[in-house]
N, C-alpha and C. Protein backbone atom coordinates (compact mmCIF):
# COMPACT_ATOMS: atom_id res chain seq x y z
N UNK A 1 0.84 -1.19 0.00
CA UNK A 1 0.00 0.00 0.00
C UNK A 1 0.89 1.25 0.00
N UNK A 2 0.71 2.35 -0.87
CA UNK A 2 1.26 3.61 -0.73
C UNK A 2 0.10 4.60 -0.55
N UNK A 3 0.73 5.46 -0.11
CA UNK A 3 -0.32 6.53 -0.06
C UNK A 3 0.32 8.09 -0.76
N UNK A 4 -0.37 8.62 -1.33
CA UNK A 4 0.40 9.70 -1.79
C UNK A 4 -0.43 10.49 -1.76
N UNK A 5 0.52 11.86 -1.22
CA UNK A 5 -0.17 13.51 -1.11
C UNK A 5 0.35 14.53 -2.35
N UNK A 6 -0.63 15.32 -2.66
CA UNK A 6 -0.41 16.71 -3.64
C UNK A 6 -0.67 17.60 -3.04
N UNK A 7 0.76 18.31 -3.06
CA UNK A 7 0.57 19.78 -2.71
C UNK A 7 1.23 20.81 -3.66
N UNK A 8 1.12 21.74 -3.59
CA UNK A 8 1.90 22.92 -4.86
C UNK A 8 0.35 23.56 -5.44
N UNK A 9 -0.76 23.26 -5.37
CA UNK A 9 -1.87 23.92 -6.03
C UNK A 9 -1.91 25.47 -5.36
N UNK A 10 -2.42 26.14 -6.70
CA UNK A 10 -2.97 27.46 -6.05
C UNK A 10 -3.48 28.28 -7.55
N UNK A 11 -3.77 29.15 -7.12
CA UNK A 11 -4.90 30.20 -8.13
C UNK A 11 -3.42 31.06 -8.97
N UNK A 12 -3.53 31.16 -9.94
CA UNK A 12 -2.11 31.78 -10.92
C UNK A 12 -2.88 32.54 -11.86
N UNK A 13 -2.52 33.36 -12.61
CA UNK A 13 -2.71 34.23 -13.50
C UNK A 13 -2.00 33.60 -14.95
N UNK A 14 -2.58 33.47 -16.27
CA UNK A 14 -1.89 32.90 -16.95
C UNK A 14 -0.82 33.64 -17.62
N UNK A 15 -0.23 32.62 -18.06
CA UNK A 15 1.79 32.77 -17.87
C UNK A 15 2.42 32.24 -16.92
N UNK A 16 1.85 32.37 -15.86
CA UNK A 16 2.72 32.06 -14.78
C UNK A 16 3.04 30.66 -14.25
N UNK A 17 3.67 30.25 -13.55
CA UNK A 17 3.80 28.97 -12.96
C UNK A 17 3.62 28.54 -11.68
N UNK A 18 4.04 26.93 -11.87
CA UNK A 18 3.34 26.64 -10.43
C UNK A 18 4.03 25.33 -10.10
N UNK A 19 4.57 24.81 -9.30
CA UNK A 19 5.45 23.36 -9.30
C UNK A 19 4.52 22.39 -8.31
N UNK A 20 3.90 21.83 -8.83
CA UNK A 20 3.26 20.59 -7.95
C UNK A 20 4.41 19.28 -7.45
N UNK A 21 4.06 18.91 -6.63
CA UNK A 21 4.70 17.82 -5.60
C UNK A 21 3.97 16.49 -5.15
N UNK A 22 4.06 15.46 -5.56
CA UNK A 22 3.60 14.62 -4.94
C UNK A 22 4.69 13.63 -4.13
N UNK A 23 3.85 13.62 -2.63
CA UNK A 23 4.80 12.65 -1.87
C UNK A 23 4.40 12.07 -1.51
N UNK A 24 5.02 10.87 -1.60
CA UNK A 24 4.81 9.32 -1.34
C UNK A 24 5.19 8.61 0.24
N UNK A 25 4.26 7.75 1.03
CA UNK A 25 4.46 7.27 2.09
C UNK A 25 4.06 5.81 2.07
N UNK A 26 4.39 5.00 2.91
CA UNK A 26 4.38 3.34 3.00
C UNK A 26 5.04 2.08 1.77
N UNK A 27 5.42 2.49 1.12
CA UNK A 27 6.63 2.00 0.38
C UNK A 27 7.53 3.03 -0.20
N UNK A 28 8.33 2.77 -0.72
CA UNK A 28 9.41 3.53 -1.64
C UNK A 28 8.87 3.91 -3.27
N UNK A 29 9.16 4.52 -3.94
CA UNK A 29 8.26 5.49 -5.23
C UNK A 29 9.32 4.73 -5.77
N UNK A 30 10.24 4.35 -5.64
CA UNK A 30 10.95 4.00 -6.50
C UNK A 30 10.91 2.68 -7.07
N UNK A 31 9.77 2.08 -6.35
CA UNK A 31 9.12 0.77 -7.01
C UNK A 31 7.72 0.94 -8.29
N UNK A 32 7.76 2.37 -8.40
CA UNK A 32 6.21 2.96 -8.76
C UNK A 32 6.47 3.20 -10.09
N UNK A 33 6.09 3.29 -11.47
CA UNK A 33 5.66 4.73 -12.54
C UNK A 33 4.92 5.51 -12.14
N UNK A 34 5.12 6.63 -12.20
CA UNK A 34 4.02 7.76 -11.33
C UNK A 34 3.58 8.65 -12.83
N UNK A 35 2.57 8.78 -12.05
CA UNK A 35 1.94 9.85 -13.47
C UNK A 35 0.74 11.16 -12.93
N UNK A 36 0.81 11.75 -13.49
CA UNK A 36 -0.06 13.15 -13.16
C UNK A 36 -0.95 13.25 -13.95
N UNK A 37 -2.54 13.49 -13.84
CA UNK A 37 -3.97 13.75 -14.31
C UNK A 37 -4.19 14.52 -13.77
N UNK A 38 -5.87 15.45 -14.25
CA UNK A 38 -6.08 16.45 -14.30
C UNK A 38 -7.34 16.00 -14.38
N UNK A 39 -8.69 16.75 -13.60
CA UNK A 39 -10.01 16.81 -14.11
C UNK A 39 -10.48 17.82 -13.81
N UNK A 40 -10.81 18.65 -15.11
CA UNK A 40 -11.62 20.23 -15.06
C UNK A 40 -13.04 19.61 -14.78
N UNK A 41 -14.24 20.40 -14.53
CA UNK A 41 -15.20 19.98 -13.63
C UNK A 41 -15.80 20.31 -14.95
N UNK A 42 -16.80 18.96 -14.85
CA UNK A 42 -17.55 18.43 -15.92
C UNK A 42 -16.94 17.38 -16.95
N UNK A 43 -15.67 17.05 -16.86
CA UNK A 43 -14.59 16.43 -17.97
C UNK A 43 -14.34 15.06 -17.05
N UNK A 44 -13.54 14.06 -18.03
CA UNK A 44 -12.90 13.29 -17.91
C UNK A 44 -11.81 13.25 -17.32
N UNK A 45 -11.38 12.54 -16.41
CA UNK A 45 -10.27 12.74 -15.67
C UNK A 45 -8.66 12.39 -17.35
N UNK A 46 -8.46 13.27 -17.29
CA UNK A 46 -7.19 13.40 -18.08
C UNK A 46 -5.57 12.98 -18.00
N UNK A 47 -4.93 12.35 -18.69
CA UNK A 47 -3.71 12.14 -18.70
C UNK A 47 -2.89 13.36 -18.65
N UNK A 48 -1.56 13.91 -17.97
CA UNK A 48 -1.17 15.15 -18.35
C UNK A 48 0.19 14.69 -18.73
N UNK A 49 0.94 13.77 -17.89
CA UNK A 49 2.51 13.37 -17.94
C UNK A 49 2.47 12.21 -17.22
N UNK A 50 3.75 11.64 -17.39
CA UNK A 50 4.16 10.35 -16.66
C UNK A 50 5.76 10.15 -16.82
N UNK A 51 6.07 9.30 -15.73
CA UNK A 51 7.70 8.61 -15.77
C UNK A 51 7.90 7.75 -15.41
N UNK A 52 8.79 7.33 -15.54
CA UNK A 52 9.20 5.47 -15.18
C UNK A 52 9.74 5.48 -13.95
N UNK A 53 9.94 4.43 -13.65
CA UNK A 53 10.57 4.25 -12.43
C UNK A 53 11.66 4.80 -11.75
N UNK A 54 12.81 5.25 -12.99
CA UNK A 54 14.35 5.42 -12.82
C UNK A 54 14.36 7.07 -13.81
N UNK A 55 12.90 7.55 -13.87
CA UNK A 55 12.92 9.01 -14.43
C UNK A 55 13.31 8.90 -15.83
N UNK A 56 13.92 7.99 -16.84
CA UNK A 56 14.19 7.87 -18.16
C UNK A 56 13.28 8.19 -19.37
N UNK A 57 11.91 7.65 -19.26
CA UNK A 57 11.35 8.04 -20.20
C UNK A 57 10.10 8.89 -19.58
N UNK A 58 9.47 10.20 -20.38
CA UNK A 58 8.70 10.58 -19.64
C UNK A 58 7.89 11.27 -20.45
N UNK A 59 6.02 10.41 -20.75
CA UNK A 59 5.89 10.78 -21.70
C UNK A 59 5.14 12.33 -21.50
N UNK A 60 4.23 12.87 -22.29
CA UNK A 60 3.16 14.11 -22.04
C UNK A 60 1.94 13.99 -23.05
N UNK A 61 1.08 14.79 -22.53
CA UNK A 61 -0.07 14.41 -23.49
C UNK A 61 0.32 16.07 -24.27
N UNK A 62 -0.27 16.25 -25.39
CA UNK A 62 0.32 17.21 -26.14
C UNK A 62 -0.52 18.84 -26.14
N UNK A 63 -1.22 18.83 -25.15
CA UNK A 63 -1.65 19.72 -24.43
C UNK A 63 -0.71 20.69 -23.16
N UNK A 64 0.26 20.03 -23.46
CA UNK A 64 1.11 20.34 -22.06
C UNK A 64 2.68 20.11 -22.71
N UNK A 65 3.25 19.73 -23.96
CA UNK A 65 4.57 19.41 -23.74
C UNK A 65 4.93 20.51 -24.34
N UNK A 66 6.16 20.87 -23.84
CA UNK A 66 6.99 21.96 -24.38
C UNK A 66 6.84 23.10 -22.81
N UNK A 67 5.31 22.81 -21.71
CA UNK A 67 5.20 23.90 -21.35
C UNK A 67 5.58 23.14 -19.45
N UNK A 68 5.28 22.00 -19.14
CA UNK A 68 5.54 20.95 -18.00
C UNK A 68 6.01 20.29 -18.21
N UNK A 69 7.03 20.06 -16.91
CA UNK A 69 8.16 19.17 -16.94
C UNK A 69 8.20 17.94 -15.77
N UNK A 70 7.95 16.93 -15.95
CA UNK A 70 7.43 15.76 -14.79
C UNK A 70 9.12 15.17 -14.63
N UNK A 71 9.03 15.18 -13.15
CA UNK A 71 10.78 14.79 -12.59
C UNK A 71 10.40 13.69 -11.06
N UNK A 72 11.40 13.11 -11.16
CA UNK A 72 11.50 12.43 -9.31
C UNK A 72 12.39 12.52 -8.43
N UNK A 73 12.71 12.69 -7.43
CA UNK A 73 13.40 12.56 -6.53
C UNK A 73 13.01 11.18 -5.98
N UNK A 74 13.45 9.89 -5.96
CA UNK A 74 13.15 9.10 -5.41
C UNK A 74 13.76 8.95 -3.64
N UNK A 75 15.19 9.54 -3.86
CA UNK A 75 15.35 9.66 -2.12
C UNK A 75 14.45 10.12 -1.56
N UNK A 76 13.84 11.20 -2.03
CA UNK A 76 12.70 12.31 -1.46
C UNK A 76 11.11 11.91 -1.56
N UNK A 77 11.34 10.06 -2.12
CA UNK A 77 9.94 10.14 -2.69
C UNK A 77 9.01 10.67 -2.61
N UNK A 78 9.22 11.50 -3.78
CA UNK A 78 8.88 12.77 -4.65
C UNK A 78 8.73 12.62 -6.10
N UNK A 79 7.66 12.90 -6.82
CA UNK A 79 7.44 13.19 -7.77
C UNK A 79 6.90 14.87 -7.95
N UNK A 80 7.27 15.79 -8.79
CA UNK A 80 7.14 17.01 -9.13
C UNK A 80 6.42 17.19 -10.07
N UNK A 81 5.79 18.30 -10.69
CA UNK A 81 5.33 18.65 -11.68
C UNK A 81 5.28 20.08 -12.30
N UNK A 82 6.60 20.84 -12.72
CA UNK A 82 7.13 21.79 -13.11
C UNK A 82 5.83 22.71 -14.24
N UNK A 83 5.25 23.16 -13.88
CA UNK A 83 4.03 23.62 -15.11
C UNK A 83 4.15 25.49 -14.99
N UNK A 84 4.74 25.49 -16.30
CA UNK A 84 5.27 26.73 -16.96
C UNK A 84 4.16 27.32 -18.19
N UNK A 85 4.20 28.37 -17.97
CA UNK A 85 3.30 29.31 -19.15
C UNK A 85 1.51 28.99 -19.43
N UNK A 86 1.34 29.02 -18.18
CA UNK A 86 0.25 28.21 -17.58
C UNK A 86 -1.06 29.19 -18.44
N UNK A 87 -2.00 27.99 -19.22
CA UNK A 87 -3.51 28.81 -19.27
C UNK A 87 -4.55 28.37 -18.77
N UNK A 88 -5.83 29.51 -19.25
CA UNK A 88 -6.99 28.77 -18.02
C UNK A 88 -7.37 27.70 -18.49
N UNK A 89 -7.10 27.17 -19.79
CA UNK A 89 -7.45 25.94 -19.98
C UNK A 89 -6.85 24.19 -19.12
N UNK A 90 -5.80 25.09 -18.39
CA UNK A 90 -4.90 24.31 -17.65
C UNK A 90 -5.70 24.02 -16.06
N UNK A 91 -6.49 24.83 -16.19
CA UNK A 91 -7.64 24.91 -14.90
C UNK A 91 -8.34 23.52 -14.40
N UNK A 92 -7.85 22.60 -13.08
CA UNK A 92 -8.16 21.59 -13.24
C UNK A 92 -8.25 21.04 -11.77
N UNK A 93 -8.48 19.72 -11.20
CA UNK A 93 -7.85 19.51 -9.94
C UNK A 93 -6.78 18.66 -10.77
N UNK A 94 -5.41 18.00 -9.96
CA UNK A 94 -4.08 17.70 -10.79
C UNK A 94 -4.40 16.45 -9.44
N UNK A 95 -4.04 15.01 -10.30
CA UNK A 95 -3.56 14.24 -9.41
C UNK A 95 -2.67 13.83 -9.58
N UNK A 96 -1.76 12.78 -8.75
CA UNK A 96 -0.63 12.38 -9.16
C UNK A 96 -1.21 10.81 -8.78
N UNK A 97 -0.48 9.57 -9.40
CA UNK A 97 -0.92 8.35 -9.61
C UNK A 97 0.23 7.18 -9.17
N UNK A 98 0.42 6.16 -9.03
CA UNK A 98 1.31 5.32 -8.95
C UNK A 98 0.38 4.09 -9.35
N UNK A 99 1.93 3.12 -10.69
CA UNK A 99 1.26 2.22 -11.23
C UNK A 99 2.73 1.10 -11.05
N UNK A 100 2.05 0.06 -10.16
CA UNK A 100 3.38 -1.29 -10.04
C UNK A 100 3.37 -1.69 -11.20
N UNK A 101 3.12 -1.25 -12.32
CA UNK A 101 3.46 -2.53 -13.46
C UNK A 101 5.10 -2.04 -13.56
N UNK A 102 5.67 -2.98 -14.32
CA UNK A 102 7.14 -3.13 -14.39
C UNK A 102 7.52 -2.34 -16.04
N UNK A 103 6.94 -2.51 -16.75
CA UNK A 103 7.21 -2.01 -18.03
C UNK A 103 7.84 -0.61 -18.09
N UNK A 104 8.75 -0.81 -18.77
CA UNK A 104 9.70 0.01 -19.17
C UNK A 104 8.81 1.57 -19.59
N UNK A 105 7.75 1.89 -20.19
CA UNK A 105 7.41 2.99 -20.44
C UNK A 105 6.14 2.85 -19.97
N UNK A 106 5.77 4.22 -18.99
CA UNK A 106 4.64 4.44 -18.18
C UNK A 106 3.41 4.66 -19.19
N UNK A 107 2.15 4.22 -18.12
CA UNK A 107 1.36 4.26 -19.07
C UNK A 107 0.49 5.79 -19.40
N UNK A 108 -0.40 6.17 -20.10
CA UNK A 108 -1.05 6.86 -20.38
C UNK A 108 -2.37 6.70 -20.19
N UNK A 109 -2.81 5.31 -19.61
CA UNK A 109 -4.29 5.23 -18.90
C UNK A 109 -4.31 5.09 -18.02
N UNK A 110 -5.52 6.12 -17.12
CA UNK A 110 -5.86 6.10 -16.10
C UNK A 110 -6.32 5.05 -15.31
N UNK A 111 -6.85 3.99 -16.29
CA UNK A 111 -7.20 2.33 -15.48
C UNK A 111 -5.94 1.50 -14.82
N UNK A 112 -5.04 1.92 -15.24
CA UNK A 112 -3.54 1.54 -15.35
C UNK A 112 -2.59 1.43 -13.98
N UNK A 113 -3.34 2.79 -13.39
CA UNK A 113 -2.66 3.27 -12.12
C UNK A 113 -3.37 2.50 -10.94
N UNK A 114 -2.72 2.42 -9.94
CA UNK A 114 -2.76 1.37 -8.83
C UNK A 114 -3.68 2.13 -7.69
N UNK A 115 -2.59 3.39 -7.31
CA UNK A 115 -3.20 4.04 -5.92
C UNK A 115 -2.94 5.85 -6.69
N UNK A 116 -3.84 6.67 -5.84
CA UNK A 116 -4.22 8.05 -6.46
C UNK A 116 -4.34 8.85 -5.07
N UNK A 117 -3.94 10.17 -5.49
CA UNK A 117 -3.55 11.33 -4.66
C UNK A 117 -5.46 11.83 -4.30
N UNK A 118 -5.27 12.52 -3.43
CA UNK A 118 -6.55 13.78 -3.29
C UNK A 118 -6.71 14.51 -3.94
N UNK A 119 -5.82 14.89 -4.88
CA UNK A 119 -6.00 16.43 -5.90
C UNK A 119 -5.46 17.50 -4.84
N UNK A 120 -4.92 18.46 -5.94
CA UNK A 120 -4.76 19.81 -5.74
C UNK A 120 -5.44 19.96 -6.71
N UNK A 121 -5.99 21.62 -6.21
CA UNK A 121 -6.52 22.44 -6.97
C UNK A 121 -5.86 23.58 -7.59
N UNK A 122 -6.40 23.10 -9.60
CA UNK A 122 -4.68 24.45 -10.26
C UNK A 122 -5.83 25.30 -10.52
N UNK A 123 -5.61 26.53 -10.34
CA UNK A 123 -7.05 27.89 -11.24
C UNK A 123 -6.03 28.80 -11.49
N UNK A 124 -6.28 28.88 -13.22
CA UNK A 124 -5.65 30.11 -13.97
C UNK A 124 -6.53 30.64 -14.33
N UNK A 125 -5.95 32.36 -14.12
CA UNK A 125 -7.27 33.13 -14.37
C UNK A 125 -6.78 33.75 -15.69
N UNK A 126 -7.41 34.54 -16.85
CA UNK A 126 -7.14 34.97 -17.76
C UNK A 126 -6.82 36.81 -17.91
C-alpha cells in the first residue's frame, strides 16, 4: 500500500507557474511509474505526464509538452510537476498516480494506475 499527497496547487494568472509535488508514504516510489492527471469539472479525468521508475522516459499528453516538466526525486519520494506558461485551460484539480506494473514505459491510462492522490486544486485566471 502507498499513499500519496499533492501539494503545490494554487490560483495563478496565466503565464505564470506553479510546481506541484507529490509525496509518497508506505513504500518507496521507486518501485512505482508515477503519473499526473487532471479533471476540469464536468470532464474526464485526463492524462497530463508520466515517468518510469528510474525518471528515463517521460511521456506528455500534447496539451502540455513543451510547457511541463514531470521529474523524481526518489530519495525524497517525490514526484514534481514543473508547469510553466500556464492557461486557463490548464484549470483543473491535478492528481498524481502510482502504477506497479514493471514495463519500461509508463502508461497513459488512467485504469492503469494502482493508488491516487486527493487532488490539488490548479485555477488560472485569464
Amino acid at each position: 500500500q502507498v499513499q500519496l499527497v499533492e501539494s503545490g496547487g494554487g490560483f495563478v494568472q496565466a503565464g505564470g507557474s506553479l510546481r506541484l509535488s507529490c509525496a509518497a508514504s508506505g513504500r518507496m516510489l521507486s518501485s512505482f511509474a508515477m503519473g499526473w492527471f487532471r479533471q476540469a469539472p464536468g470532464k474526464e479525468r485526463e492524462f497530463v505526464a508520466a515517468i518510469n521508475r528510474i525518471g528515463g522516459i517521460t511521456p506528455y499528453a500534447d496539451s502540455v509538452k513543451g510547457r511541463f516538466t514531470i521529474s523524481r526525486d526518489n530519495a525524497k519520494n517525490t514526484v514534481y510537476l514543473q508547469m510553466n506558461s500556464l492557461k486557463p485551460e490548464d484549470t483543473a484539480v491535478y492528481y498524481c498516480a502510482a502504477d506497479m506494473t514493471t514495463g519500461s514505459v509508463p502508461p497513459r491510462g488512467k485504469y492503469a494506475y494502482d493508488y491516487w492522490g486527493q487532488g490539488t486544486q490548479v485555477t488560472v485566471s485569464s
